[in-house]
Protein backbone atom coordinates (compact mmCIF):
# COMPACT_ATOMS: atom_id res chain seq x y z
CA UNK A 1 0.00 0.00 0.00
CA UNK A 2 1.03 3.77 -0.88
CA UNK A 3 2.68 5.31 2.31
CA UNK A 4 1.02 8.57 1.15
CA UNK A 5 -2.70 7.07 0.74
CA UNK A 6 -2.70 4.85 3.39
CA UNK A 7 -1.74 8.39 6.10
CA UNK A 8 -4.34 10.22 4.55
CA UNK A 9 -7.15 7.34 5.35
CA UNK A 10 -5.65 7.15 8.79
CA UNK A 11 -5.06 10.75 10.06
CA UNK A 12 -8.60 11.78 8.18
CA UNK A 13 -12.26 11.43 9.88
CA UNK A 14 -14.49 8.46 9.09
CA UNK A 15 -17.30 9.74 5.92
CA UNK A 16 -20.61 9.93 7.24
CA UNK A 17 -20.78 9.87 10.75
CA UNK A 18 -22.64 12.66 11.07
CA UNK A 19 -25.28 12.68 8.73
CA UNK A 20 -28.02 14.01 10.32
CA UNK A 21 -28.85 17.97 11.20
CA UNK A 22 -27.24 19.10 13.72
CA UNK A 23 -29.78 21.18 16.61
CA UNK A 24 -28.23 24.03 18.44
CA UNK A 25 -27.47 24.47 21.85
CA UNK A 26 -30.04 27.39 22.22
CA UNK A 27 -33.17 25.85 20.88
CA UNK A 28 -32.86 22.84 22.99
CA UNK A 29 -32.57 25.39 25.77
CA UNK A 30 -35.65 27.04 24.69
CA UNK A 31 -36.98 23.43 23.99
CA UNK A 32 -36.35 22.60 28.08
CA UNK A 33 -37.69 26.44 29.65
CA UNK A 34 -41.13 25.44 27.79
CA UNK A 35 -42.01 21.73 28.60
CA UNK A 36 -39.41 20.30 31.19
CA UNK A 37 -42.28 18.65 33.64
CA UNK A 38 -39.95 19.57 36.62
CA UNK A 39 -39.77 23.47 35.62
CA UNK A 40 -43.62 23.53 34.83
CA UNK A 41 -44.62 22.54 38.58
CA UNK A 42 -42.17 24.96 40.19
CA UNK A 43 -43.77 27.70 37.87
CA UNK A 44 -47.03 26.27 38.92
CA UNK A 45 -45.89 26.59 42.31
CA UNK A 46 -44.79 30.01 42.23
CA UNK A 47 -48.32 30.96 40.72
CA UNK A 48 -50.19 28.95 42.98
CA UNK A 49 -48.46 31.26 45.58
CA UNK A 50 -49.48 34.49 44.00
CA UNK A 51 -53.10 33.35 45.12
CA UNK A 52 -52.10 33.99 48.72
CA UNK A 53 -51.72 37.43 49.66
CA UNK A 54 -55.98 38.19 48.50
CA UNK A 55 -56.58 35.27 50.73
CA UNK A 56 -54.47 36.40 53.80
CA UNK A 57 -55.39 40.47 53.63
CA UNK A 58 -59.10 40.09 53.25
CA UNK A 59 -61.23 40.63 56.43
CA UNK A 60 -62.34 36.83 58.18
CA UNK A 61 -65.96 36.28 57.27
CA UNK A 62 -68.51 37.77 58.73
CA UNK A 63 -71.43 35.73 60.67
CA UNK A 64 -74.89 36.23 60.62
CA UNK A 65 -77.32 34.19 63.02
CA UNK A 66 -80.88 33.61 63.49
CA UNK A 67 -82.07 33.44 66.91
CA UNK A 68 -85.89 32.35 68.33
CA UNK A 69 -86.44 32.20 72.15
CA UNK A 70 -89.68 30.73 72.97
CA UNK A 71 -91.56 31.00 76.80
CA UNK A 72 -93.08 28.27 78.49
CA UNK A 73 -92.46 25.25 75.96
CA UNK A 74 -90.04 23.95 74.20
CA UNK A 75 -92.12 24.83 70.65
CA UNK A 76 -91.23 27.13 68.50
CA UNK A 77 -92.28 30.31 68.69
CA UNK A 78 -93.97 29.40 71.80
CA UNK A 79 -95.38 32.58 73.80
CA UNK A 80 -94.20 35.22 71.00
CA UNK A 81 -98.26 36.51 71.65
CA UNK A 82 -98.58 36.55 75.23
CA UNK A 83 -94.84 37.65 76.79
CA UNK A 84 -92.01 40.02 75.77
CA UNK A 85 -89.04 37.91 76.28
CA UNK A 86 -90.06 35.53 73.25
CA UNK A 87 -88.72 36.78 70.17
CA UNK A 88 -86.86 35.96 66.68
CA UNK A 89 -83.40 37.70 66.61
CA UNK A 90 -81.56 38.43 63.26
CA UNK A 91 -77.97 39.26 63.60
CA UNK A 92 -74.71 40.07 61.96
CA UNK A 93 -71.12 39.85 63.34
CA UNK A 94 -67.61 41.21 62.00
CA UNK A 95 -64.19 40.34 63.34
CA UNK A 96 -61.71 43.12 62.72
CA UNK A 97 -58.36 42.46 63.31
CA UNK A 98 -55.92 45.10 64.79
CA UNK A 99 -54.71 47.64 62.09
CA UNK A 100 -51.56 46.43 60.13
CA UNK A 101 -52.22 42.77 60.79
CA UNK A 102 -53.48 41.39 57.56
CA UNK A 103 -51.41 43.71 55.36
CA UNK A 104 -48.05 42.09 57.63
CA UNK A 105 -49.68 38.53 56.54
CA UNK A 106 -49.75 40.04 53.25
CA UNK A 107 -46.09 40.59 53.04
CA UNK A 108 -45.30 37.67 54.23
CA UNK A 109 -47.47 36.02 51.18
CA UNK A 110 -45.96 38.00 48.91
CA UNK A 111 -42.54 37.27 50.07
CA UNK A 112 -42.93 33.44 49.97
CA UNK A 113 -44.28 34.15 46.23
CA UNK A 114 -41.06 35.78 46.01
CA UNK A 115 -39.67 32.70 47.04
CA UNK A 116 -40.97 30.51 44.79
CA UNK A 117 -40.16 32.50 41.75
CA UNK A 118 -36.63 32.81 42.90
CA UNK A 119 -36.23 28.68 43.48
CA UNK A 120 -38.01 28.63 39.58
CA UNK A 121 -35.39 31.11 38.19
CA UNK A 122 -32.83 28.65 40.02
CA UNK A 123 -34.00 25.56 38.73
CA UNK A 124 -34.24 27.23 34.94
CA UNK A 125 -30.93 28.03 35.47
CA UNK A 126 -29.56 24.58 36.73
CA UNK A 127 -32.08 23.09 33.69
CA UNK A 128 -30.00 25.04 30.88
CA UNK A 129 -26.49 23.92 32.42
CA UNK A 130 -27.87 20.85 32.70
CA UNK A 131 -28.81 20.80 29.04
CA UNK A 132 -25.47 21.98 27.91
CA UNK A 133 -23.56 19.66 30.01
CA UNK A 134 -25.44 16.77 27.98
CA UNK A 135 -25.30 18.67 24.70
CA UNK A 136 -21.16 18.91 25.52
CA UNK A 137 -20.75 15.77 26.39
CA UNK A 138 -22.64 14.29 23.35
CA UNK A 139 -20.38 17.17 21.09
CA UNK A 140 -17.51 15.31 22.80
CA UNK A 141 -18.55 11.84 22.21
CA UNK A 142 -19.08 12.49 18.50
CA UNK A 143 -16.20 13.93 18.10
CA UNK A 144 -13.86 11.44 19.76
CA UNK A 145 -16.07 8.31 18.24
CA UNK A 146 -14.41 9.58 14.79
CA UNK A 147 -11.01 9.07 16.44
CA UNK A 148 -12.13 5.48 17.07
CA UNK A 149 -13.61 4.46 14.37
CA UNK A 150 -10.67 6.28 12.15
CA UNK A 151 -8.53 4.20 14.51
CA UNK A 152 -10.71 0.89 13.88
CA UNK A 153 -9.87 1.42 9.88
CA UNK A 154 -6.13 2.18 10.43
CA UNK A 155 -5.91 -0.97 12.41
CA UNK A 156 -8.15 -3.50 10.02
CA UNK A 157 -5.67 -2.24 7.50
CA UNK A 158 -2.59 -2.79 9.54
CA UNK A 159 -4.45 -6.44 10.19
CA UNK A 160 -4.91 -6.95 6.27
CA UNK A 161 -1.39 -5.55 5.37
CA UNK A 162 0.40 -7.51 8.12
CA UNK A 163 -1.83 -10.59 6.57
CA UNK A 164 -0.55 -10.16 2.84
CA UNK A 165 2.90 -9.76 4.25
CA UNK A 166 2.62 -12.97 6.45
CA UNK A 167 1.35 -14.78 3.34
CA UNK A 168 4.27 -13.96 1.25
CA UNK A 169 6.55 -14.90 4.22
CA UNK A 170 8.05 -11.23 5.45
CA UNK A 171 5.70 -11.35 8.05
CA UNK A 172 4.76 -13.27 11.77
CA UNK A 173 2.34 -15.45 12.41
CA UNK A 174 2.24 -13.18 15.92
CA UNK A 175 2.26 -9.91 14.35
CA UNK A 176 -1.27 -10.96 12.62
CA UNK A 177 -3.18 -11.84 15.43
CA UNK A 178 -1.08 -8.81 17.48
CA UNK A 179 -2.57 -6.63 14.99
CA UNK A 180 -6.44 -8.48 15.11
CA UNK A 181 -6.47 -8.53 18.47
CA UNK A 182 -5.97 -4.99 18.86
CA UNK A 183 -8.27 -3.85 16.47
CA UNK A 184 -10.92 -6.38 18.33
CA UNK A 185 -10.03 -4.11 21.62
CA UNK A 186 -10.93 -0.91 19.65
CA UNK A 187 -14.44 -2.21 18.49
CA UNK A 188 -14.72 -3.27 22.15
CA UNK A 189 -14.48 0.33 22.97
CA UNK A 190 -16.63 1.98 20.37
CA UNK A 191 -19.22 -0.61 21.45
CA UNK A 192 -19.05 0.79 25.04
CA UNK A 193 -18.47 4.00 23.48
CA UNK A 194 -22.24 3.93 21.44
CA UNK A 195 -23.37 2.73 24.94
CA UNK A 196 -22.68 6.15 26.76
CA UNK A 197 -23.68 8.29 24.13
CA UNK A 198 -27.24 6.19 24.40
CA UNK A 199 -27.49 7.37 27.90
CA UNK A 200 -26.53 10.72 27.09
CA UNK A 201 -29.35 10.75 24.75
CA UNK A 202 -31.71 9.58 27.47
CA UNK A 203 -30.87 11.91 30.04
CA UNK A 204 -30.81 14.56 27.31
CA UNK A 205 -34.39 14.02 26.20
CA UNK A 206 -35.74 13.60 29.82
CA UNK A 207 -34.85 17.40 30.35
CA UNK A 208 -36.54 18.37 27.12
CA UNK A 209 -39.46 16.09 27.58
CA UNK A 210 -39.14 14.49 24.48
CA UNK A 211 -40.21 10.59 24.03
CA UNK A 212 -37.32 8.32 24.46
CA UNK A 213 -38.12 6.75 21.07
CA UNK A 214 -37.89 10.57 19.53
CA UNK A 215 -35.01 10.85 16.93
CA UNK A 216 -31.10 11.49 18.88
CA UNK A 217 -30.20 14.59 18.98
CA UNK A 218 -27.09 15.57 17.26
CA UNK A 219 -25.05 18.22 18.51
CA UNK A 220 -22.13 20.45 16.32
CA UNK A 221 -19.17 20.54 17.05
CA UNK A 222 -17.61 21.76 20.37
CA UNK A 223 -15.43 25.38 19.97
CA UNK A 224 -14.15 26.57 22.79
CA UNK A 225 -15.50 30.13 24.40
CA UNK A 226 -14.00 32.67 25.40
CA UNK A 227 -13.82 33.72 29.09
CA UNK A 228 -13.87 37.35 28.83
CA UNK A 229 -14.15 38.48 32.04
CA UNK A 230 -11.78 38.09 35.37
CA UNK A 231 -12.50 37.14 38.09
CA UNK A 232 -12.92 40.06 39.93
CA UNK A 233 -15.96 40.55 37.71
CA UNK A 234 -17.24 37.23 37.97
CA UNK A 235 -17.07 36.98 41.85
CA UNK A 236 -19.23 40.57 42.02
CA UNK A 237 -22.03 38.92 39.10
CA UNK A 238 -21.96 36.39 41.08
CA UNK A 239 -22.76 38.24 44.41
CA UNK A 240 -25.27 40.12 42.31
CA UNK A 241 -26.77 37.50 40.17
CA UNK A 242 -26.59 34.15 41.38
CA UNK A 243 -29.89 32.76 41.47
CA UNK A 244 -28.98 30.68 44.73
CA UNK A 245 -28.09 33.84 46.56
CA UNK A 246 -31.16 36.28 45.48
CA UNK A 247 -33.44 32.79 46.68
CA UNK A 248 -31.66 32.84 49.81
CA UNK A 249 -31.75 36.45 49.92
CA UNK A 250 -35.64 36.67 48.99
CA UNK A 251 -36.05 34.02 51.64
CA UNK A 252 -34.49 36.90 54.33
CA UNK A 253 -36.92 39.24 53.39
CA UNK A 254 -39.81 37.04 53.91
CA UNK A 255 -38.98 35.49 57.69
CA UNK A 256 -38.04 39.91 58.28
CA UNK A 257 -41.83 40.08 57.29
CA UNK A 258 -42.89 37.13 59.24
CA UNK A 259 -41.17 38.61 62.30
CA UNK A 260 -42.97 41.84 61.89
CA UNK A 261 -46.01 39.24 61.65
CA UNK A 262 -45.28 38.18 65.13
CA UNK A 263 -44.91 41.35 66.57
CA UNK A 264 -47.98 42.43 65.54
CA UNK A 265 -49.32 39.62 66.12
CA UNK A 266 -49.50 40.67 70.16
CA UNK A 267 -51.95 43.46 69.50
CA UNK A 268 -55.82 42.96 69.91
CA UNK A 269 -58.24 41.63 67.54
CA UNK A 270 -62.00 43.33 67.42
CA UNK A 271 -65.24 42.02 67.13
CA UNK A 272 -68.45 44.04 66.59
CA UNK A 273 -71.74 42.34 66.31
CA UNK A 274 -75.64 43.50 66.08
CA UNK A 275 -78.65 42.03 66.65
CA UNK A 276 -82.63 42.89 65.88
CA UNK A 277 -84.73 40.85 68.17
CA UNK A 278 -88.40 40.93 67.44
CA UNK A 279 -90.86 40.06 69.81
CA UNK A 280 -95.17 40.26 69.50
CA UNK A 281 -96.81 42.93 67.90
CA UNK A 282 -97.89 44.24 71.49
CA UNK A 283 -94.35 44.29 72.93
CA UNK A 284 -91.74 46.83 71.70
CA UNK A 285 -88.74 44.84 69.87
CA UNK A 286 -85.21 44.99 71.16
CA UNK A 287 -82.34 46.39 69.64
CA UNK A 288 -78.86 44.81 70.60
CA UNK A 289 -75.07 45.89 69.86
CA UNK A 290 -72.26 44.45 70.89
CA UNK A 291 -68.14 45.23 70.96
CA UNK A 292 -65.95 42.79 71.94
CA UNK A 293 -61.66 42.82 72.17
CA UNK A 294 -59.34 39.57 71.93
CA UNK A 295 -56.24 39.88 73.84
CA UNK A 296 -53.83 37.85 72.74
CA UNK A 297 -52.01 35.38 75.31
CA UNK A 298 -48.29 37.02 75.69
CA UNK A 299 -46.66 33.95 76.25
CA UNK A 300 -47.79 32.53 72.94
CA UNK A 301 -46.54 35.86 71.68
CA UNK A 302 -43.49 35.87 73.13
CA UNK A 303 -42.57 32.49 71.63
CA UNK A 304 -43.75 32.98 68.14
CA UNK A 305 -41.74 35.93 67.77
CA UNK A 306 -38.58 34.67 69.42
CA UNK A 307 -39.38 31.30 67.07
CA UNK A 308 -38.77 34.05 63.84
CA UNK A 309 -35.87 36.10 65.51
CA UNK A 310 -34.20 32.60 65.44
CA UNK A 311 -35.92 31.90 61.63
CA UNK A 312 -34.52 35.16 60.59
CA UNK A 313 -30.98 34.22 62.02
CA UNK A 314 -30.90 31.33 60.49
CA UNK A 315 -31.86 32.80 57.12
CA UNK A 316 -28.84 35.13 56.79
CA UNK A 317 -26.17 32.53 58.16
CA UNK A 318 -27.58 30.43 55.08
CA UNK A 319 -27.19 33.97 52.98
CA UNK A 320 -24.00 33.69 53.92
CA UNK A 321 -23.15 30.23 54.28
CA UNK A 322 -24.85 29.98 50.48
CA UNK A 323 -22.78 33.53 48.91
CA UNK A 324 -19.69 32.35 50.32
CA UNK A 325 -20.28 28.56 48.37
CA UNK A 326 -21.01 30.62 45.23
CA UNK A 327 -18.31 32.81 45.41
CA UNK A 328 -16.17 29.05 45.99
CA UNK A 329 -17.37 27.58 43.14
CA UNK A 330 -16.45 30.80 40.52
CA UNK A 331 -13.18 30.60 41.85
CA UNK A 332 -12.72 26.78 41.18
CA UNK A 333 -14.50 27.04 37.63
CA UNK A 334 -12.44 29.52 37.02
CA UNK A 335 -9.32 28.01 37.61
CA UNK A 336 -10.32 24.93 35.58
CA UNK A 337 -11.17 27.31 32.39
CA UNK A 338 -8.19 28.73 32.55
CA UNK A 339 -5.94 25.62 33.12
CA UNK A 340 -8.06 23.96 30.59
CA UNK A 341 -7.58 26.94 28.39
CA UNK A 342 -3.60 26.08 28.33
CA UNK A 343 -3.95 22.12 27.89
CA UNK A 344 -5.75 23.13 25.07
CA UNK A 345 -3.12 25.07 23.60
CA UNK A 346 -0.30 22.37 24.15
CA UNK A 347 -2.65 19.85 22.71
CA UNK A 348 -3.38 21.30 19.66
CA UNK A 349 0.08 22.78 19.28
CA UNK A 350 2.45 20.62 20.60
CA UNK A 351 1.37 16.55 21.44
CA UNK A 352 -1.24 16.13 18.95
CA UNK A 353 0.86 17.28 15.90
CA UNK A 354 3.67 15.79 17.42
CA UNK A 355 1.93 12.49 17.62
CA UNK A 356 1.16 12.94 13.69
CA UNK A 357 4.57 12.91 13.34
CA UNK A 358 5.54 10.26 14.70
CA UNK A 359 3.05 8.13 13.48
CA UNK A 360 3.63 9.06 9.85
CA UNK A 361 7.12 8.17 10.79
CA UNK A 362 6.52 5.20 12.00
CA UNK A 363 4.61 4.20 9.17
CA UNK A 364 7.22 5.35 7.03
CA UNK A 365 9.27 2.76 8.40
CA UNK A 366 7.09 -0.23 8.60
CA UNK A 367 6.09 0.08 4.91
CA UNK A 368 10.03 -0.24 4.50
CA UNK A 369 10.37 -2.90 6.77
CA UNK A 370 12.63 -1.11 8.86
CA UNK A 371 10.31 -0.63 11.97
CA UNK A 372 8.28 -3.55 13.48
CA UNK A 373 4.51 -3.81 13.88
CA UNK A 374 4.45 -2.59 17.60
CA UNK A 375 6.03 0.34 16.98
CA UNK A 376 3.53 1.60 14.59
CA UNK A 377 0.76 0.65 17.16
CA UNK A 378 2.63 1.91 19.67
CA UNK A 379 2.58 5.35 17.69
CA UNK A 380 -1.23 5.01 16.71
CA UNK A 381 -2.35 4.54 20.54
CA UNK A 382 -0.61 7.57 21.36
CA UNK A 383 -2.25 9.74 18.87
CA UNK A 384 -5.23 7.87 19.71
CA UNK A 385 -4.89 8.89 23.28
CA UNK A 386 -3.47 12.63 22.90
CA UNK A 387 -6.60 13.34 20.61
CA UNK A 388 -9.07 11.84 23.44
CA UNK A 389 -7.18 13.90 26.22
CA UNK A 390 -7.22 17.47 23.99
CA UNK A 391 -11.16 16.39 23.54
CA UNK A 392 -11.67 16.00 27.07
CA UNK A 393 -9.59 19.27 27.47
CA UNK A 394 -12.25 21.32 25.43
CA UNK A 395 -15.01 19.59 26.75
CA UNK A 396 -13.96 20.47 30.61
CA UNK A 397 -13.22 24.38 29.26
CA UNK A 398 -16.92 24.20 27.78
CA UNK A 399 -18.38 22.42 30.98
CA UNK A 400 -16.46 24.88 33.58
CA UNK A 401 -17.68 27.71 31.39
CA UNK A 402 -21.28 26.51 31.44
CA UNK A 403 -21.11 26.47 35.25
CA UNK A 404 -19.82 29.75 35.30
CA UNK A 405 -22.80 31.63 33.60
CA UNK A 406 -25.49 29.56 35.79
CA UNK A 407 -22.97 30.97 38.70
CA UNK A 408 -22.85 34.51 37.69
CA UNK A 409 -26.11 35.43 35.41
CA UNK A 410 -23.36 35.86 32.76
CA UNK A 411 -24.00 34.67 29.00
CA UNK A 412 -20.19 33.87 27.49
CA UNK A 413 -21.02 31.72 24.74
């Protein structure tokens, strides 16, 4: 075989393996905001909790009553003719809570709305990293299932060359099978290797709540972004965006409202009530209003407001504890951009074409019997390898960037 031919088959990827359209990243975000099952109930939560604050700042209901006191047996409307204390009473009652009460519960409502929104925004933002982690990791799969399968042809050539040579007697018995079995090992792998991306697709299409039996999703090819920003900038997005903060930061206002709640809660409630009583036609009818004052029990005060000074002290040590976790985690996925930045760079300019090199020359030699069949293997696997490890380089860069906008609210790609 041609030295020249047979590089350019190996060092070129397989035809056809990706023949279908490729879908981009942001629709099958899109795709995930409108029907992921998971992000629909926390919406419906959220909206469910809008529903509160009417319910909470509108007056209790009032009470109306019929009354009918008979005299001297148990009948009704016994003696209403013949004495003045039998009567029918209509009447209407009204509790009124102490000013400032129901629009405190109110807040409080609103707050927990708040809330909910917040922990929706948080779990559409961990939704889209969660759809670009999958749509990376099926980028990177494609991409290094053409090394493979390039690989797999270089080898089944290797096997068939190594065969014709053994047949003509320049070649081993051992180098043949040597050569088989390794090529046997590689479509090992790319079985395994079809395996993952499978499961990539399944967890991909949960999160867009597509049927499993809906066509794979193919995704282009992975470029790596650029992190624009330092990290002096990302740490203050992050302080200022992070959806984990502002839910644990919406969460603080709402237990400050619920401990104005309690405060308030130790002033007294009001009831006012009215009643027309009316008795025979030759007795006068009675006329009845009444005013009444709830005074709430301090100790049961007491306690539910030193329950949210405690609620409200726990919220901002997990402010805190939460900021300080975010701030962490930009400062880790930061370092691993970067450092994957630079293994990208040596990858692409220094081992991987290096590796070419060698190869060729390895092949060089073999075709003119000067180099044994290990050494060309030898040289294959490494190339094999180095173009696997600058993959996984990119795909970590792309992964630690993706974690990095649902960290700071930032869009880099």
């Amino acid at each position: 075989m041609n030295v020249a031919t047979f590089s350019i088959t190996v060092l070129t990827l397989a035809a056809g393996c990706l023949a279908y359209a490729q879908t981009p990243l942001s629709e099958l975000i899109t795709e995930a905001e409108q029907n992921n099952a998971q992000l629909q109930a926390a919406e419906l939560t959220w909206k469910a909790a809008t529903h509160t604050g009417r319910q909470v700042t509108t007056l209790p209901d009032p009470q109306f009553t019929v009354q009918q006191f008979s005299v001297g047996s148990p009948r009704p409307f016994a003696g209403i003719t013949n004495s003045d204390f039998a009567y029918i009473g209509f009447g209407a009652s009204q509790e009124l809570p102490y000013p400032g009460k129901l629009r405190l519960k109110g807040q409080v409502a609103d707050r927990q709305a708040d809330t909910e929104l917040a922990r929706a925004d948080a779990l559409r933002a961990t939704i889209a990293e969660q759809v670009k982690t999958a749509y990376f990791h099926l980028a990177y799969l494609q991409q290094t299932l053409t090394f493979l399968e390039r690989s797999g042809a270089a080898l089944k050539q290797l096997g068939d060359s190594e065969l014709s040579r053994y047949r003509v007697g320049q070649g081993s018995q051992a180098d043949v099978l040597k050569a088989q079995l390794e090529h046997t090992k590689l479509l090992r792998e790319i079985t395994m290797h079809h395996g993952e991306m499978a499961q990539m697709q399944a967890g991909l299409k949960l999160l867009l709540h597509r049927s499993q039996d809906s066509p794979d999703v193919v995704a282009g090819s992975l470029t790596p972004t650029r992190l624009s920003y330092g990290i002096p900038d990302l740490l203050r997005f992050a302080r200022d965006r992070n959806p984990e903060v502002r839910t644990e930061t919406v969460a603080l206002r709402k237990q400050d409202a619920e401990l104005q709640s309690a405060q308030r809660a130790g002033k007294p409630d009001f009831n006012i009530g009215y009643l027309y009583e009316q008795t025979g036609s030759q007795y006068r009818n009675y006329y009845m209003l009444t005013f009444g004052v709830t005074l709430p029990r301090r100790r049961r005060v007491e306690a539910a407001v030193a329950e949210a000074v405690d609620l409200r002290n726990r919220a901002k040590k997990e402010l805190d504890a939460q900021l300080q976790q975010q701030l962490s985690d930009v400062q880790k996925q930061y370092v691993a951009a970067a450092s994957s930045a630079e293994l990208m760079t040596e990858y692409r300019e220094g081992l991987v074409p290096q590796a070419e090199a060698v190869f060729r020359a390895a092949m060089t030699a073999y075709q003119s019997n000067a180099q044994q069949l290990n050494s060309v293997l030898l040289a294959l696997n490494d190339l094999l390898t180095l173009e696997r490890d600058g993959a996984q380089a990119l795909l970590d860069h792309e992964i630690a960037i993706a974690r990095i906008e649902t960290l700071t609210g930032v869009t880099l790609q």
